[in-house]
PDB file of N, CA and C in Angstrom:
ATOM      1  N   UNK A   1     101.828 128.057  99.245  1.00  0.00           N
ATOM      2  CA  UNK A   1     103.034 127.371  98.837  1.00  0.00           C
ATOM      3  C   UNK A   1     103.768 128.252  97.830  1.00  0.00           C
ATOM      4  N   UNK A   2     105.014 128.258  98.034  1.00  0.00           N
ATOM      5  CA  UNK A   2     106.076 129.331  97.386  1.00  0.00           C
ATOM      6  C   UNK A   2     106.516 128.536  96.240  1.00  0.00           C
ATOM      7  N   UNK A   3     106.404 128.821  94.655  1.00  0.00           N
ATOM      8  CA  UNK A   3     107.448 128.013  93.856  1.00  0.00           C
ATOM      9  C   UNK A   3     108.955 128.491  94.025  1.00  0.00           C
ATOM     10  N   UNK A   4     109.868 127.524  93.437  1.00  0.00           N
ATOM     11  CA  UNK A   4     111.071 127.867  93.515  1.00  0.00           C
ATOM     12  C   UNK A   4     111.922 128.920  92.370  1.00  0.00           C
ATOM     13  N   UNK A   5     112.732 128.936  92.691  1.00  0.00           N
ATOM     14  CA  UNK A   5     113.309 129.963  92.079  1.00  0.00           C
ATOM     15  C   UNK A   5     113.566 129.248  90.718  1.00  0.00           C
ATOM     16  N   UNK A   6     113.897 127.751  90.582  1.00  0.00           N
ATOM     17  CA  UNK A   6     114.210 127.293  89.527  1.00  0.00           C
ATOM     18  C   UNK A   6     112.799 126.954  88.494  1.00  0.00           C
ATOM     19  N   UNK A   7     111.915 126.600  89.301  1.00  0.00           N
ATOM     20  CA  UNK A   7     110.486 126.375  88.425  1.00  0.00           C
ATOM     21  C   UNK A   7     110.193 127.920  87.817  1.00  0.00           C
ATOM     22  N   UNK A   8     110.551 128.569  88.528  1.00  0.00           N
ATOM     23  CA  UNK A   8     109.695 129.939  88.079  1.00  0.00           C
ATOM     24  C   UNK A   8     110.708 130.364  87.091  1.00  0.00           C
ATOM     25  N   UNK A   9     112.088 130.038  86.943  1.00  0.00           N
ATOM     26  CA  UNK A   9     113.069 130.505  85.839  1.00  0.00           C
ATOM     27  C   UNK A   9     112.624 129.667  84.700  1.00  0.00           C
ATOM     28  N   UNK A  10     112.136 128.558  84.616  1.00  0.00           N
ATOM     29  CA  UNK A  10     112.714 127.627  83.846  1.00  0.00           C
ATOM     30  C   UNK A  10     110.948 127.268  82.958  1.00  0.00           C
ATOM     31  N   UNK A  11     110.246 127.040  83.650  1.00  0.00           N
ATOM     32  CA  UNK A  11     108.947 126.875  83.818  1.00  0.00           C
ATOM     33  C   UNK A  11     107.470 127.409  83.854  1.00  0.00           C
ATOM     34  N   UNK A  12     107.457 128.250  84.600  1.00  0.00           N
ATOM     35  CA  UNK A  12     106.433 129.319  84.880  1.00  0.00           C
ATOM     36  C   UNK A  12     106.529 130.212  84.754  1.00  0.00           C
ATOM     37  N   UNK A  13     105.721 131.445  84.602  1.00  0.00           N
ATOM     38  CA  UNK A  13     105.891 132.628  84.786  1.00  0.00           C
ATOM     39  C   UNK A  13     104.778 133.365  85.238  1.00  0.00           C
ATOM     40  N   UNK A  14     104.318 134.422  86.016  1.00  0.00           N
ATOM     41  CA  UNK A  14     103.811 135.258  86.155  1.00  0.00           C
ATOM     42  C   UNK A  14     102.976 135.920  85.011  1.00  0.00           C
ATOM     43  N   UNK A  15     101.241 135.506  84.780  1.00  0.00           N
ATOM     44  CA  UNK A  15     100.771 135.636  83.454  1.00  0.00           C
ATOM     45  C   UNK A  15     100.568 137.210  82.862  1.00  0.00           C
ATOM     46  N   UNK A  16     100.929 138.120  84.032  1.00  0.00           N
ATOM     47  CA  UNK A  16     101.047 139.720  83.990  1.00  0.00           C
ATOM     48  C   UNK A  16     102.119 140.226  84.103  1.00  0.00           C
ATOM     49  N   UNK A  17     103.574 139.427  84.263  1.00  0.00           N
ATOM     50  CA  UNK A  17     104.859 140.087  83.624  1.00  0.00           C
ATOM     51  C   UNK A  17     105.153 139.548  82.106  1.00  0.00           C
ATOM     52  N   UNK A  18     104.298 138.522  81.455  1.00  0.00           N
ATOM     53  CA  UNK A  18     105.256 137.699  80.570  1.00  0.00           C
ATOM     54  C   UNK A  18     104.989 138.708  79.234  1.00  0.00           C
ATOM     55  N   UNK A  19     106.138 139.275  78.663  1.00  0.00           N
ATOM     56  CA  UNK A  19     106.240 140.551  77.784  1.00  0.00           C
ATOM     57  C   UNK A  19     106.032 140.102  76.267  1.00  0.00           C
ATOM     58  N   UNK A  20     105.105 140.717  75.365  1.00  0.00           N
ATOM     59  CA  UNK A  20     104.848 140.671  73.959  1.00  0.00           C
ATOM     60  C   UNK A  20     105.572 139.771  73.494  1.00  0.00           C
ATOM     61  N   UNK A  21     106.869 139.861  73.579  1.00  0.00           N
ATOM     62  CA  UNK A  21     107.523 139.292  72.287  1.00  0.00           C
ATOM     63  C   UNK A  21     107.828 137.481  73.317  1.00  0.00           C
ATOM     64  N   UNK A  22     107.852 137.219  74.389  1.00  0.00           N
ATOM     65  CA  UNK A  22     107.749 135.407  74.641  1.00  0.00           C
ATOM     66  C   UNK A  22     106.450 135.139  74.881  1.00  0.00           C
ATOM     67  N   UNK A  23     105.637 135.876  74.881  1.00  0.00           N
ATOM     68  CA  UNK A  23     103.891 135.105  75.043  1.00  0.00           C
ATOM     69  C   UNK A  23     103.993 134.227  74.388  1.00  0.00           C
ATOM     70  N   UNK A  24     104.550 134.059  73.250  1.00  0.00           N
ATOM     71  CA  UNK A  24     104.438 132.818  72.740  1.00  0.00           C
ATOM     72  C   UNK A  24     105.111 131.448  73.094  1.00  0.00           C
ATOM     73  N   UNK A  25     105.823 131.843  73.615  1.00  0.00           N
ATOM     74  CA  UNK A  25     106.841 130.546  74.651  1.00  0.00           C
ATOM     75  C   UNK A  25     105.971 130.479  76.190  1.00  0.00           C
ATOM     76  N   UNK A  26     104.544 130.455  76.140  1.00  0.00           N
ATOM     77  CA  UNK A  26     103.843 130.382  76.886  1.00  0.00           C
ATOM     78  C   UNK A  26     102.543 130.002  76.630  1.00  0.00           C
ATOM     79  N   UNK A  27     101.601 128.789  77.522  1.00  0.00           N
ATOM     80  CA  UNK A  27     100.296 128.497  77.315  1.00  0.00           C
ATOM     81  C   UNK A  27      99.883 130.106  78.103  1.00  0.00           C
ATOM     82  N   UNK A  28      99.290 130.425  77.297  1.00  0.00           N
ATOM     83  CA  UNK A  28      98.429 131.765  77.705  1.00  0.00           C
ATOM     84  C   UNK A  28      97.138 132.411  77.435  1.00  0.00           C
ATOM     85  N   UNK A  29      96.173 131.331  76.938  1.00  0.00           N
ATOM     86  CA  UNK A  29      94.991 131.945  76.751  1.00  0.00           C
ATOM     87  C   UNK A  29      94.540 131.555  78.431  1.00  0.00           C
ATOM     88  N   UNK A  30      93.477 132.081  78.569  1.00  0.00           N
ATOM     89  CA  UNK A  30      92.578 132.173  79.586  1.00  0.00           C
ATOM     90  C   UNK A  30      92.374 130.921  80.009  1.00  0.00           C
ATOM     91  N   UNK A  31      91.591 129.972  79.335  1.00  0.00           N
ATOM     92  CA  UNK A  31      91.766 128.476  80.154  1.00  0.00           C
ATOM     93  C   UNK A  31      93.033 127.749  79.798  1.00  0.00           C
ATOM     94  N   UNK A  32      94.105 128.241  79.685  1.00  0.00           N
ATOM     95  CA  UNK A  32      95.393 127.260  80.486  1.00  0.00           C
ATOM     96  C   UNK A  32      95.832 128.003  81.359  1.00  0.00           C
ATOM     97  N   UNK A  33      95.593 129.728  82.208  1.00  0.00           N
ATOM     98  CA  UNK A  33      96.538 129.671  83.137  1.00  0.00           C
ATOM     99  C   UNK A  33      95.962 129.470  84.106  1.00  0.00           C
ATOM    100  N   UNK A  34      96.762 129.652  85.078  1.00  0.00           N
ATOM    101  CA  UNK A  34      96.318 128.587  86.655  1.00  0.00           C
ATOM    102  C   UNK A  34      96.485 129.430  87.661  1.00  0.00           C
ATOM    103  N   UNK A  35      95.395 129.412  88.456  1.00  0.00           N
ATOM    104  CA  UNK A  35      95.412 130.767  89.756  1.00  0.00           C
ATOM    105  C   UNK A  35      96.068 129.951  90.727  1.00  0.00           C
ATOM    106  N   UNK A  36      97.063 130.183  91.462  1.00  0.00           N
ATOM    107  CA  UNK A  36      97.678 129.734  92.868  1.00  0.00           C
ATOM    108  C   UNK A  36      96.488 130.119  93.747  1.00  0.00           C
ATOM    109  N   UNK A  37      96.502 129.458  95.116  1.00  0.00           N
ATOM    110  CA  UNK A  37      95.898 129.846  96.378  1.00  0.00           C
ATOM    111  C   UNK A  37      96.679 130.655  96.540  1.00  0.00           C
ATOM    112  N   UNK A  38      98.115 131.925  96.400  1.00  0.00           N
ATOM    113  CA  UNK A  38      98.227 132.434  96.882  1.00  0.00           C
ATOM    114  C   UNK A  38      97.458 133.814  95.680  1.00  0.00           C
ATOM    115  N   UNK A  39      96.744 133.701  95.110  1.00  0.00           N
ATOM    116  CA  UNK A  39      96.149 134.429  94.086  1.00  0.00           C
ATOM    117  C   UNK A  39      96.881 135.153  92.525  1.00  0.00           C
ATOM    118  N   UNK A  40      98.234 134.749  92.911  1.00  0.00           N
ATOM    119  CA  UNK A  40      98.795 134.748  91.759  1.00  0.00           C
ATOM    120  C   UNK A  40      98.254 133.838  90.461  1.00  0.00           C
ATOM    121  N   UNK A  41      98.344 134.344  89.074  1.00  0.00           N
ATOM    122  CA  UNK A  41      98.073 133.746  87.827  1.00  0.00           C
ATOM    123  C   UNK A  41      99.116 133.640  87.150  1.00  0.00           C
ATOM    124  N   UNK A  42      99.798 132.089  87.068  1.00  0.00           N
ATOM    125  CA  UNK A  42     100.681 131.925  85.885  1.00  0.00           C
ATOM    126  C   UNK A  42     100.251 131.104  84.992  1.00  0.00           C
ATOM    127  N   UNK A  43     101.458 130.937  83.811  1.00  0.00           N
ATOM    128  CA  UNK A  43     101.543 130.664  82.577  1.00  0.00           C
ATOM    129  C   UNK A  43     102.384 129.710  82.540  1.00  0.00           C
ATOM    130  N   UNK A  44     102.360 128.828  81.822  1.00  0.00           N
ATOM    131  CA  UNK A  44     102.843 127.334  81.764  1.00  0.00           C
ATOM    132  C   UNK A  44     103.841 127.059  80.484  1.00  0.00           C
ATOM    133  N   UNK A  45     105.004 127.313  80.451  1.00  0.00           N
ATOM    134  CA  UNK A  45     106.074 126.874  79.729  1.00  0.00           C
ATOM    135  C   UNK A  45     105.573 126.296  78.476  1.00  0.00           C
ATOM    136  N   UNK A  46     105.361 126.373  77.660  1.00  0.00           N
ATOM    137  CA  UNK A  46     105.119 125.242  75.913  1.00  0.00           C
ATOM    138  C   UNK A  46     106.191 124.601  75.401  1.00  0.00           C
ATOM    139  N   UNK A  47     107.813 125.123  76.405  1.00  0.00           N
ATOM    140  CA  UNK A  47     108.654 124.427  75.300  1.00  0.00           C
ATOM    141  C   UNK A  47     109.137 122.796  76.307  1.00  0.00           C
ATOM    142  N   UNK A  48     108.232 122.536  76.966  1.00  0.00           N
ATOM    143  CA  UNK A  48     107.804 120.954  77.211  1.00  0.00           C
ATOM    144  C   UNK A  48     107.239 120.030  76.519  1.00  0.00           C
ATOM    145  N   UNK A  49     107.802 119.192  76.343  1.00  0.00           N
ATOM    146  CA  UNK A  49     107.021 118.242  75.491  1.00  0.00           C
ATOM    147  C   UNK A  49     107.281 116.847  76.272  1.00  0.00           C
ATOM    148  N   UNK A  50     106.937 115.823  76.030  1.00  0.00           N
ATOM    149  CA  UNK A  50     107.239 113.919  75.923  1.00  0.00           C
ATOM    150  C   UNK A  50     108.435 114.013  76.071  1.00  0.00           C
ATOM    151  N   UNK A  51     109.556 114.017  75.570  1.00  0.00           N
ATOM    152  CA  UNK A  51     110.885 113.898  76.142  1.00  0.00           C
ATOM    153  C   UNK A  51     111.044 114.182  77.169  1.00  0.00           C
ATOM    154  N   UNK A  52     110.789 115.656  77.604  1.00  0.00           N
ATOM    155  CA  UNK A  52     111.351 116.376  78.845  1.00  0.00           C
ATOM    156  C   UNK A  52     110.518 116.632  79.832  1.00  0.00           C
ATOM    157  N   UNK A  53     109.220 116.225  79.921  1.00  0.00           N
ATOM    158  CA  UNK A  53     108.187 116.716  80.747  1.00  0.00           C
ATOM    159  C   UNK A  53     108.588 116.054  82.534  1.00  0.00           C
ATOM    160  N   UNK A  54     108.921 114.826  82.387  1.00  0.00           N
ATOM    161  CA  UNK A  54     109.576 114.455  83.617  1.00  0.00           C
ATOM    162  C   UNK A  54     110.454 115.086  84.367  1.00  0.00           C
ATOM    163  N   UNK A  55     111.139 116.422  83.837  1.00  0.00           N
ATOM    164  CA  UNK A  55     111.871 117.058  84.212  1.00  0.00           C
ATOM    165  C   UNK A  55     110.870 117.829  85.250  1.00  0.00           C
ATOM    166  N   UNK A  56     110.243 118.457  84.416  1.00  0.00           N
ATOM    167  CA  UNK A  56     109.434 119.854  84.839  1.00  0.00           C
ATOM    168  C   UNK A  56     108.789 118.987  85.827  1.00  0.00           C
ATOM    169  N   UNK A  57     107.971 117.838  86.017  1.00  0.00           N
ATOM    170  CA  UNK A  57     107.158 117.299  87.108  1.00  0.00           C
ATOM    171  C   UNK A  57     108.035 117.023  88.274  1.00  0.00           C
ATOM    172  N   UNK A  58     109.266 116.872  88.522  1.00  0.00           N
ATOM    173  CA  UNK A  58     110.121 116.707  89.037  1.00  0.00           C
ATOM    174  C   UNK A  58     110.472 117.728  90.170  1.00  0.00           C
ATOM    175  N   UNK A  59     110.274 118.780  89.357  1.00  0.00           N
ATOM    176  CA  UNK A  59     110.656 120.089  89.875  1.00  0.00           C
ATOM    177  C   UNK A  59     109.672 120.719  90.582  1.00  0.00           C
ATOM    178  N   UNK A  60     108.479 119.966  90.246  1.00  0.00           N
ATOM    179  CA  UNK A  60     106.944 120.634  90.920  1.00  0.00           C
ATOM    180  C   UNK A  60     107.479 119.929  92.121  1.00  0.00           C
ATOM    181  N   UNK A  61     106.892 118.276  92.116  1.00  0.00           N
ATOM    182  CA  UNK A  61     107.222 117.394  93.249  1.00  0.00           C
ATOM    183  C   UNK A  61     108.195 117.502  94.668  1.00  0.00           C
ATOM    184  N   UNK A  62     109.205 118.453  94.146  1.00  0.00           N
ATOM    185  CA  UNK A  62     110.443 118.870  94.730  1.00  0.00           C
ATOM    186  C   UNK A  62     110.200 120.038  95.429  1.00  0.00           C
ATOM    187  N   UNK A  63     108.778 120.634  94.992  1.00  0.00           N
ATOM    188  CA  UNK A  63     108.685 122.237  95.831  1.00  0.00           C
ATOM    189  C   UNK A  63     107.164 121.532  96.540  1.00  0.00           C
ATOM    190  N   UNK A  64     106.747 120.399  96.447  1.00  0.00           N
ATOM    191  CA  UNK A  64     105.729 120.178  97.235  1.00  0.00           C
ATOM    192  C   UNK A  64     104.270 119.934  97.011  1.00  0.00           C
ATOM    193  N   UNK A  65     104.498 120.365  95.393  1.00  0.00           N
ATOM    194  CA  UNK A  65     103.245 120.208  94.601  1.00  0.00           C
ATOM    195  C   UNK A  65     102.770 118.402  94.468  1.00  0.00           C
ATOM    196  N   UNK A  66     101.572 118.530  94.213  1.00  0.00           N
ATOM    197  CA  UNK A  66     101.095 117.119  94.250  1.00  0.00           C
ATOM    198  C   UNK A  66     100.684 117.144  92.315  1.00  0.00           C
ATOM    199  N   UNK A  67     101.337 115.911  91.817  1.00  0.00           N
ATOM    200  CA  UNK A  67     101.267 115.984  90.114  1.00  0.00           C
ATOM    201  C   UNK A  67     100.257 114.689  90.120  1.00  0.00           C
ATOM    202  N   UNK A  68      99.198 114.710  89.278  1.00  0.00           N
ATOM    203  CA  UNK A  68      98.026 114.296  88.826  1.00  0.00           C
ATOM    204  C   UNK A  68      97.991 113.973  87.605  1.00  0.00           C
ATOM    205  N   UNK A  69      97.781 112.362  87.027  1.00  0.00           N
ATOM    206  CA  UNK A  69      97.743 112.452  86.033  1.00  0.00           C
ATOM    207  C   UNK A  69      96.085 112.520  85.574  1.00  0.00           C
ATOM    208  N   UNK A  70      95.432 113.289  84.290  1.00  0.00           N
ATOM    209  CA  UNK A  70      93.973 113.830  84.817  1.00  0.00           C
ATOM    210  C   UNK A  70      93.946 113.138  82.739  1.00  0.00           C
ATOM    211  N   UNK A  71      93.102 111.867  82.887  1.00  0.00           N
ATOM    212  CA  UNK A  71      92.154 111.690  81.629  1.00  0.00           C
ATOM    213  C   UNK A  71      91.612 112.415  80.878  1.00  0.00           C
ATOM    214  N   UNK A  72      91.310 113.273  79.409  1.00  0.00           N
ATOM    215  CA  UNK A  72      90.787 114.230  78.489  1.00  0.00           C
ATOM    216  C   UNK A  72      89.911 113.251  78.126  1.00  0.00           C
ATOM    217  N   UNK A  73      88.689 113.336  78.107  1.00  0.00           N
ATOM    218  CA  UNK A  73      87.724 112.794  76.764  1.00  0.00           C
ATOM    219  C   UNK A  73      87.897 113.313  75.466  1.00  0.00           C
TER     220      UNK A  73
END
C-alpha cells in the first residue's frame, strides 16, 4: 500500500531522509518508527496532538489504512 502524497507531506516521513535539524518534529527513537510491508521505515509527525489528531487519522483512512484504537497498561 502506497501513502499519499499528502500524508507523507504533512505526516510521515521517511526515518532515513528526516535531516538533523527536524528530527525533532519527529517520533524517532527506535520503538516508535514503523516498518511498512513495503519495507520502508517511517517516522511519525509529534506536532499532533488531541485537537488535531482526527485530521491525521482521516488521512490514513482515506489512503486505505485500517486505524486501531490499541489500550496502554
Amino acid at each position: 500500500m502506497k501513502l499519499s502524497g499528502v500524508i507523507k507531506n504533512r505526516t510521515i516521513a521517511l526515518a532515513e531522509l528526516i535531516s538533523d535539524e527536524r528530527r525533532n518534529r519527529y517520533h524517532i527513537n527506535d520503538d516508535d518508527l514503523i516498518e511498512l510491508a513495503s519495507g520502508e521505515v517511517v517516522a511519525i509527525s509529534n506536532q499532533w496532538g488531541i485537537g488535531n489528531i482526527e485530521r491525521v487519522l482521516d488521512f490514513f483512512r482515506r489512503d486505505g489504512f485500517i486505524v486501531e484504537k490499541v489500550e496502554v497498561n
